[in-house]
C-alpha atoms as a PDB file:
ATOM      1  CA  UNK A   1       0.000   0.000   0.000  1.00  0.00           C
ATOM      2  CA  UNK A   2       1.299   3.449  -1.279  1.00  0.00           C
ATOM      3  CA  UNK A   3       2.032   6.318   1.629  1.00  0.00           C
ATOM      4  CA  UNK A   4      -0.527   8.057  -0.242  1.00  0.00           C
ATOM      5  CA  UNK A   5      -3.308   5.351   0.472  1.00  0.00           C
ATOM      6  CA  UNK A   6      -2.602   5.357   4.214  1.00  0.00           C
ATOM      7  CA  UNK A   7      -3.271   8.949   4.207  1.00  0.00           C
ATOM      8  CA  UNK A   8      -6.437   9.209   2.243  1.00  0.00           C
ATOM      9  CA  UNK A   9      -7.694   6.242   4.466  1.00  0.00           C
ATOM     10  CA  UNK A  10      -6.799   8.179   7.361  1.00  0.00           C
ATOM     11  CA  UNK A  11      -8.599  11.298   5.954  1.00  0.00           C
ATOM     12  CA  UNK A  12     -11.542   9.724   5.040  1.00  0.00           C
ATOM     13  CA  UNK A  13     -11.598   7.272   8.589  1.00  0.00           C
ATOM     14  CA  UNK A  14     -11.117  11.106  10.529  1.00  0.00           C
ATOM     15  CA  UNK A  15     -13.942  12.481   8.601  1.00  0.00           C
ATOM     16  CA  UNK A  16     -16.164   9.523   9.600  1.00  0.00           C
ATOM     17  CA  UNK A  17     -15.363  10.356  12.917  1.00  0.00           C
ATOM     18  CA  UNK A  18     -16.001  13.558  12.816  1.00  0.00           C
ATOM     19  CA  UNK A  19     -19.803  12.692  11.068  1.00  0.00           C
ATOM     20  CA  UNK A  20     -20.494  10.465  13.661  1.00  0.00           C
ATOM     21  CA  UNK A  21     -19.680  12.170  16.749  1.00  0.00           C
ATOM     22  CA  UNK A  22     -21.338  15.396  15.651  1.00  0.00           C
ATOM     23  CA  UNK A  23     -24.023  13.160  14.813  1.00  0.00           C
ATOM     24  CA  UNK A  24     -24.238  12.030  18.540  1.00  0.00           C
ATOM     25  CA  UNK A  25     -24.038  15.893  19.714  1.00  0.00           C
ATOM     26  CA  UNK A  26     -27.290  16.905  17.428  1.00  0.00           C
ATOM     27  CA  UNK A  27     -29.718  14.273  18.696  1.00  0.00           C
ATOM     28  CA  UNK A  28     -29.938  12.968  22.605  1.00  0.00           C
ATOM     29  CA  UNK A  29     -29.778   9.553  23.467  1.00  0.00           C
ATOM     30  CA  UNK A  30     -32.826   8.941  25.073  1.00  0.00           C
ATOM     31  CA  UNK A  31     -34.270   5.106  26.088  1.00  0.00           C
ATOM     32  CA  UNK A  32     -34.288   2.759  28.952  1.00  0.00           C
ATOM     33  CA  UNK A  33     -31.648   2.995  31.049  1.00  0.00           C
ATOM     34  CA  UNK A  34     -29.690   0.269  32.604  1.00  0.00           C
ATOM     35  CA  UNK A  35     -26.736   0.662  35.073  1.00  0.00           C
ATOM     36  CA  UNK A  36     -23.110  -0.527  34.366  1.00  0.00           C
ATOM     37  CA  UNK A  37     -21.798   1.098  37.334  1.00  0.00           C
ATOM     38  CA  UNK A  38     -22.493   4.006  39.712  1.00  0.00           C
ATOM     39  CA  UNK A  39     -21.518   6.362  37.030  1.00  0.00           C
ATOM     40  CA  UNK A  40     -22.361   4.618  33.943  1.00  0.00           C
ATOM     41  CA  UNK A  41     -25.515   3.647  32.632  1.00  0.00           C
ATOM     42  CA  UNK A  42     -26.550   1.908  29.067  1.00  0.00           C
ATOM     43  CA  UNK A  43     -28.937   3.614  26.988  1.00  0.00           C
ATOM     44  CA  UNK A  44     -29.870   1.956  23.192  1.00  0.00           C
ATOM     45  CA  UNK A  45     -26.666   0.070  23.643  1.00  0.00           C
ATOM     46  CA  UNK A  46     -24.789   2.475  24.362  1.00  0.00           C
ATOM     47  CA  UNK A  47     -22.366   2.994  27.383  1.00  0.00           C
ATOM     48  CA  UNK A  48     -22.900   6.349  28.684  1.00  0.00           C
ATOM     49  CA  UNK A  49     -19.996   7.434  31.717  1.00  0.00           C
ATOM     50  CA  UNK A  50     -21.483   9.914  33.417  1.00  0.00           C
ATOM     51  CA  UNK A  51     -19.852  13.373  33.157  1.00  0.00           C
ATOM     52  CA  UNK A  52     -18.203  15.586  35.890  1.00  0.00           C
ATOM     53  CA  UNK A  53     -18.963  12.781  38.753  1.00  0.00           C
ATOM     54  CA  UNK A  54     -17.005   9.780  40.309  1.00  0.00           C
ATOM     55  CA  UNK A  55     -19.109   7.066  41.667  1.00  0.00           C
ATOM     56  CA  UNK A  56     -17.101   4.416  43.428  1.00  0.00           C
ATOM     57  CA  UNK A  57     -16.252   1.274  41.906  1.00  0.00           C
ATOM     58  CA  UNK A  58     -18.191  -1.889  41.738  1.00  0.00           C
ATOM     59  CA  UNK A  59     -15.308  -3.523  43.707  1.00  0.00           C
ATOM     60  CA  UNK A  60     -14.855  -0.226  46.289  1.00  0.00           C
ATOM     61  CA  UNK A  61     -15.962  -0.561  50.172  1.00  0.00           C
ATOM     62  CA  UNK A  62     -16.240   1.978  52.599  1.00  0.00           C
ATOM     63  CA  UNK A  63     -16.844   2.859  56.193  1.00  0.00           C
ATOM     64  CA  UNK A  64     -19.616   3.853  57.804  1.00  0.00           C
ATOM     65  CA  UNK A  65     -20.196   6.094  60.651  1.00  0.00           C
ATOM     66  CA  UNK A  66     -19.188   3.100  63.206  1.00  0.00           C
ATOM     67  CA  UNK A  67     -16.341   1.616  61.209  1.00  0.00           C
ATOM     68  CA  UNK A  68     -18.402  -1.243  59.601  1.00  0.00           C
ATOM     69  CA  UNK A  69     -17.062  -2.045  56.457  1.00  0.00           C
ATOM     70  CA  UNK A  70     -19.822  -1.626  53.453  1.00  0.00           C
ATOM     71  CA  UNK A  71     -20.117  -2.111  49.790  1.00  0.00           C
ATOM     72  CA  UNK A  72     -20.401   1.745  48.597  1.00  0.00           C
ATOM     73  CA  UNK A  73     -20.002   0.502  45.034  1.00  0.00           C
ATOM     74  CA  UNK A  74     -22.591  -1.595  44.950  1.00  0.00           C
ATOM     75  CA  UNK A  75     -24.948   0.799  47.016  1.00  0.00           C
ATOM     76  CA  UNK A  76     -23.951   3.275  44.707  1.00  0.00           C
ATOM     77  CA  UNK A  77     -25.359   1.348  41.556  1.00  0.00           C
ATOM     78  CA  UNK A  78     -28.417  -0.060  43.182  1.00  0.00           C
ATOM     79  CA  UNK A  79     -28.951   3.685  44.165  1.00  0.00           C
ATOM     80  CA  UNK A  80     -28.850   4.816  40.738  1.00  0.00           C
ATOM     81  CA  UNK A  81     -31.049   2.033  39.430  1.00  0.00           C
ATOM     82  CA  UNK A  82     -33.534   2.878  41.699  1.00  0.00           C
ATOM     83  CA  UNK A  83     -33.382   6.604  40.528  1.00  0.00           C
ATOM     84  CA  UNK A  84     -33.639   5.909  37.587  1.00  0.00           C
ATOM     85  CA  UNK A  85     -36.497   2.775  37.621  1.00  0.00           C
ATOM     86  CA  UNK A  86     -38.750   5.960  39.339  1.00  0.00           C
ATOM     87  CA  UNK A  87     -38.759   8.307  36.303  1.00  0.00           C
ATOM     88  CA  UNK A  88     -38.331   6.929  32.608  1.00  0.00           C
ATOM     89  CA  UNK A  89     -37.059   6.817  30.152  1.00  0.00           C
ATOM     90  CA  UNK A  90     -33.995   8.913  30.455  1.00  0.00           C
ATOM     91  CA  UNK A  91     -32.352  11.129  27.903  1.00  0.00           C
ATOM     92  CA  UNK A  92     -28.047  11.811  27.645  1.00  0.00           C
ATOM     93  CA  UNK A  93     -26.961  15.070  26.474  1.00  0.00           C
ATOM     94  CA  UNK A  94     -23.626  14.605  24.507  1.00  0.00           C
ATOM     95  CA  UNK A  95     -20.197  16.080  25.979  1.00  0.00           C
ATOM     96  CA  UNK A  96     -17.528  14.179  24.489  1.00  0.00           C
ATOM     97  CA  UNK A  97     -16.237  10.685  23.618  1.00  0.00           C
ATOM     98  CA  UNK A  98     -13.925   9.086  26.239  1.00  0.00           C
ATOM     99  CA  UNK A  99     -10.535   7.357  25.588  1.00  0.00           C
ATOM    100  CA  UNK A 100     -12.383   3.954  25.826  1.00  0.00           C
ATOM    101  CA  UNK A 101     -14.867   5.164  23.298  1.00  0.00           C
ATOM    102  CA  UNK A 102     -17.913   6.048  25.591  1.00  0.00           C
ATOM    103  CA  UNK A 103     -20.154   8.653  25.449  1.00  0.00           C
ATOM    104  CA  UNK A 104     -19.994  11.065  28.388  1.00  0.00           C
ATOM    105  CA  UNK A 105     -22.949  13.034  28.893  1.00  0.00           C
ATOM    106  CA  UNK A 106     -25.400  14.349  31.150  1.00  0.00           C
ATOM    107  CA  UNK A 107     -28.268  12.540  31.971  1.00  0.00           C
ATOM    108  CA  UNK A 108     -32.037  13.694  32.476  1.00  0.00           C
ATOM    109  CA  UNK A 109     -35.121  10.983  33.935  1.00  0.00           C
ATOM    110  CA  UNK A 110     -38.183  11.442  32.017  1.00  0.00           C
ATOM    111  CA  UNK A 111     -39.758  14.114  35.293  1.00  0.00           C
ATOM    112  CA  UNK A 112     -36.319  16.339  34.047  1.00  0.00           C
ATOM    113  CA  UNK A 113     -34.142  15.716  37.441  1.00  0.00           C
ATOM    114  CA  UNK A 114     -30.061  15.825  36.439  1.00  0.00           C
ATOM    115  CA  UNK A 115     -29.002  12.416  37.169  1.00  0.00           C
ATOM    116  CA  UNK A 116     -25.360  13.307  37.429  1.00  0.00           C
ATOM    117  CA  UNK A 117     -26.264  15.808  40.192  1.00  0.00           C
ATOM    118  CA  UNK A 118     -28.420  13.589  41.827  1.00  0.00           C
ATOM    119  CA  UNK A 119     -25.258  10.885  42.462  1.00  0.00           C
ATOM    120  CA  UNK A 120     -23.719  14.134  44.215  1.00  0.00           C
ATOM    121  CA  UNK A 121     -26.480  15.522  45.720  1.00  0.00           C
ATOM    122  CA  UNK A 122     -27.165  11.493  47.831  1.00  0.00           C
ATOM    123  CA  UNK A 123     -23.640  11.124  48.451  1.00  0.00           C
ATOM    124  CA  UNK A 124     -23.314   8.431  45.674  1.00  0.00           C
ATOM    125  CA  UNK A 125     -20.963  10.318  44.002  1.00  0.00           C
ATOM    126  CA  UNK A 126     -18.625  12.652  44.356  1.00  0.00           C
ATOM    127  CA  UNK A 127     -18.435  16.065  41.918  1.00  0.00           C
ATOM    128  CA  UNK A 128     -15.186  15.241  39.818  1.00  0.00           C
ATOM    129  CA  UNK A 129     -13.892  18.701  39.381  1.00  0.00           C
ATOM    130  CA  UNK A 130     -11.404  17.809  37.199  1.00  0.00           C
ATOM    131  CA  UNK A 131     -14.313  17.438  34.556  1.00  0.00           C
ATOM    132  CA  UNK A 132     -16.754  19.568  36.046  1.00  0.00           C
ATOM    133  CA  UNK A 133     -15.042  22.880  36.659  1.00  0.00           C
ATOM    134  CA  UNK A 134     -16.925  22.728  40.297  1.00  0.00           C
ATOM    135  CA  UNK A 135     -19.979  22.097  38.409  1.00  0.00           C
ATOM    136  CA  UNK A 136     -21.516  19.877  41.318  1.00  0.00           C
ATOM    137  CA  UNK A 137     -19.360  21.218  44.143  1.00  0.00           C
ATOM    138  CA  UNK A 138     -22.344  22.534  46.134  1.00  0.00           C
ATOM    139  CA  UNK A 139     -24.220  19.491  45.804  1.00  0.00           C
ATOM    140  CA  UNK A 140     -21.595  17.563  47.186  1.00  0.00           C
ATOM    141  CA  UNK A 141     -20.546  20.056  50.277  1.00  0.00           C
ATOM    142  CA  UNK A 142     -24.577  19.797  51.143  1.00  0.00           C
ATOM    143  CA  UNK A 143     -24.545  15.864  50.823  1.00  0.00           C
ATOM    144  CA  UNK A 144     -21.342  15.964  53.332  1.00  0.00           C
ATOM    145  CA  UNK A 145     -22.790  18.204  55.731  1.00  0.00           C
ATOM    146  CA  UNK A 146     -25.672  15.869  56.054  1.00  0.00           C
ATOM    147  CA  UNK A 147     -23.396  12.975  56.095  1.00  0.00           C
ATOM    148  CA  UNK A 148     -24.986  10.992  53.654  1.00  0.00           C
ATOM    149  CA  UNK A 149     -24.000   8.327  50.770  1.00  0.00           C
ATOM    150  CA  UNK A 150     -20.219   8.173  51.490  1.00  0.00           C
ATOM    151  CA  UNK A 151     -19.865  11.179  53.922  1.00  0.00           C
ATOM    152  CA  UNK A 152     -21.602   9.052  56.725  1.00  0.00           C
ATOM    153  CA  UNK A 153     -18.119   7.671  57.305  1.00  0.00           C
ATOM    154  CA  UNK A 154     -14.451   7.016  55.405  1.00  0.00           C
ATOM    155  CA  UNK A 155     -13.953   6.433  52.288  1.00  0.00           C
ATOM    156  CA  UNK A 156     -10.954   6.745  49.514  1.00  0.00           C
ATOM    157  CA  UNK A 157     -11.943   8.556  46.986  1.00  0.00           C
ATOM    158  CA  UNK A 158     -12.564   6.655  43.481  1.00  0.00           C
ATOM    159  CA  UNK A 159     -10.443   7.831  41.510  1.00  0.00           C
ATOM    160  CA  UNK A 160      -7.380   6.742  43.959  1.00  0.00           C
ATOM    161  CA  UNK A 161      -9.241   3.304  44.580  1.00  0.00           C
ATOM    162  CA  UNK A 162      -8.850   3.035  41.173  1.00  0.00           C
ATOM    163  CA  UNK A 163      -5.120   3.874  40.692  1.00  0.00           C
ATOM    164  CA  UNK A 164      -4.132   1.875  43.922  1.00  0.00           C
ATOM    165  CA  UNK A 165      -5.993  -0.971  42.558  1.00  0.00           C
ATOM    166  CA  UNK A 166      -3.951  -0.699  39.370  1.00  0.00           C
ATOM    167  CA  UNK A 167      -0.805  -0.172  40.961  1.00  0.00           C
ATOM    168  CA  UNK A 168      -0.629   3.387  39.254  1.00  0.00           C
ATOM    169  CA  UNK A 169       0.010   6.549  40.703  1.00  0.00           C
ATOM    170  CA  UNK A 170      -3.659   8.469  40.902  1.00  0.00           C
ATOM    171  CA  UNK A 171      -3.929  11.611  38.487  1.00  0.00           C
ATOM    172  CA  UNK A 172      -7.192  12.963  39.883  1.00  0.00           C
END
């Protein structure tokens, strides 16, 4: 294959790309949703990671108020499934494409209550400022004062579960 065949595939692959994911942007996803995780859901067959929040992991435990040892991940999904089983169907607003391919968005139940906020707002989640420029920052200050979700005891935050778990250094 000629140099100039790589780079007209390449052209035409990038401008495919391009199609689709402004394709995505235009039009909501909007369907049943079903939960991956406690901050990513599966709408139409697509995996959507919920943007600006960090829900622990599936795997994750935490403490509560007298030490006991709990699974917050698992809470944290059954949480959102319940949230989300009480208004449907839900509709994802585009933000971007993830480096796993995902759609990130932010999600809406049927009755118009922000799902991402919610996950902050019960303690499921916490606001992920790295992605949300402080979007959900309030939410989550009001869900610790009350010391609810996580902030009825200790926890590690996700995104270091995550790295530790890996054996990485965390970048959040």
């Amino acid at each position: 294959m000629k140099y100039s065949d790589v780079l007209c595939a390449g052209a035409i692959l990038l401008v495919v790309n391009i199609q689709w994911n402004a394709a995505i942007a235009a039009e909501a996803i909007v369907g049943r949703a079903s939960v991956i995780d406690g901050d990513t859901i599966e709408v139409r067959g697509e995996h959507i990671r919920l943007h600006g929040v960090d829900a622990p992991e599936s795997w994750q435990s935490c403490k509560d108020s007298d030490g006991a040892t709990y699974r917050c991940g698992k809470e944290a999904a059954m949480a959102l499934d319940q949230f989300l089983a009480a208004s449907r169907p839900a509709r994802c607003e585009f933000v971007e494409r993830d480096r796993y391919g995902r759609v990130v968005g932010i999600c809406f139940r049927a009755d118009g209550r922000e799902v991402n906020r919610w996950l902050v707002e019960s303690g499921n989640a916490v606001d992920w400022a790295k992605y949300s420029d402080g979007r959900y920052a309030a939410d989550q200050a009001a869900a610790r004062l009350k010391g609810i979700g996580l902030w009825r005891g200790a926890f590690q935050l996700p995104c270091e579960a995550r790295a530790e778990h890996a054996g990485r250094e965390p970048t959040c």
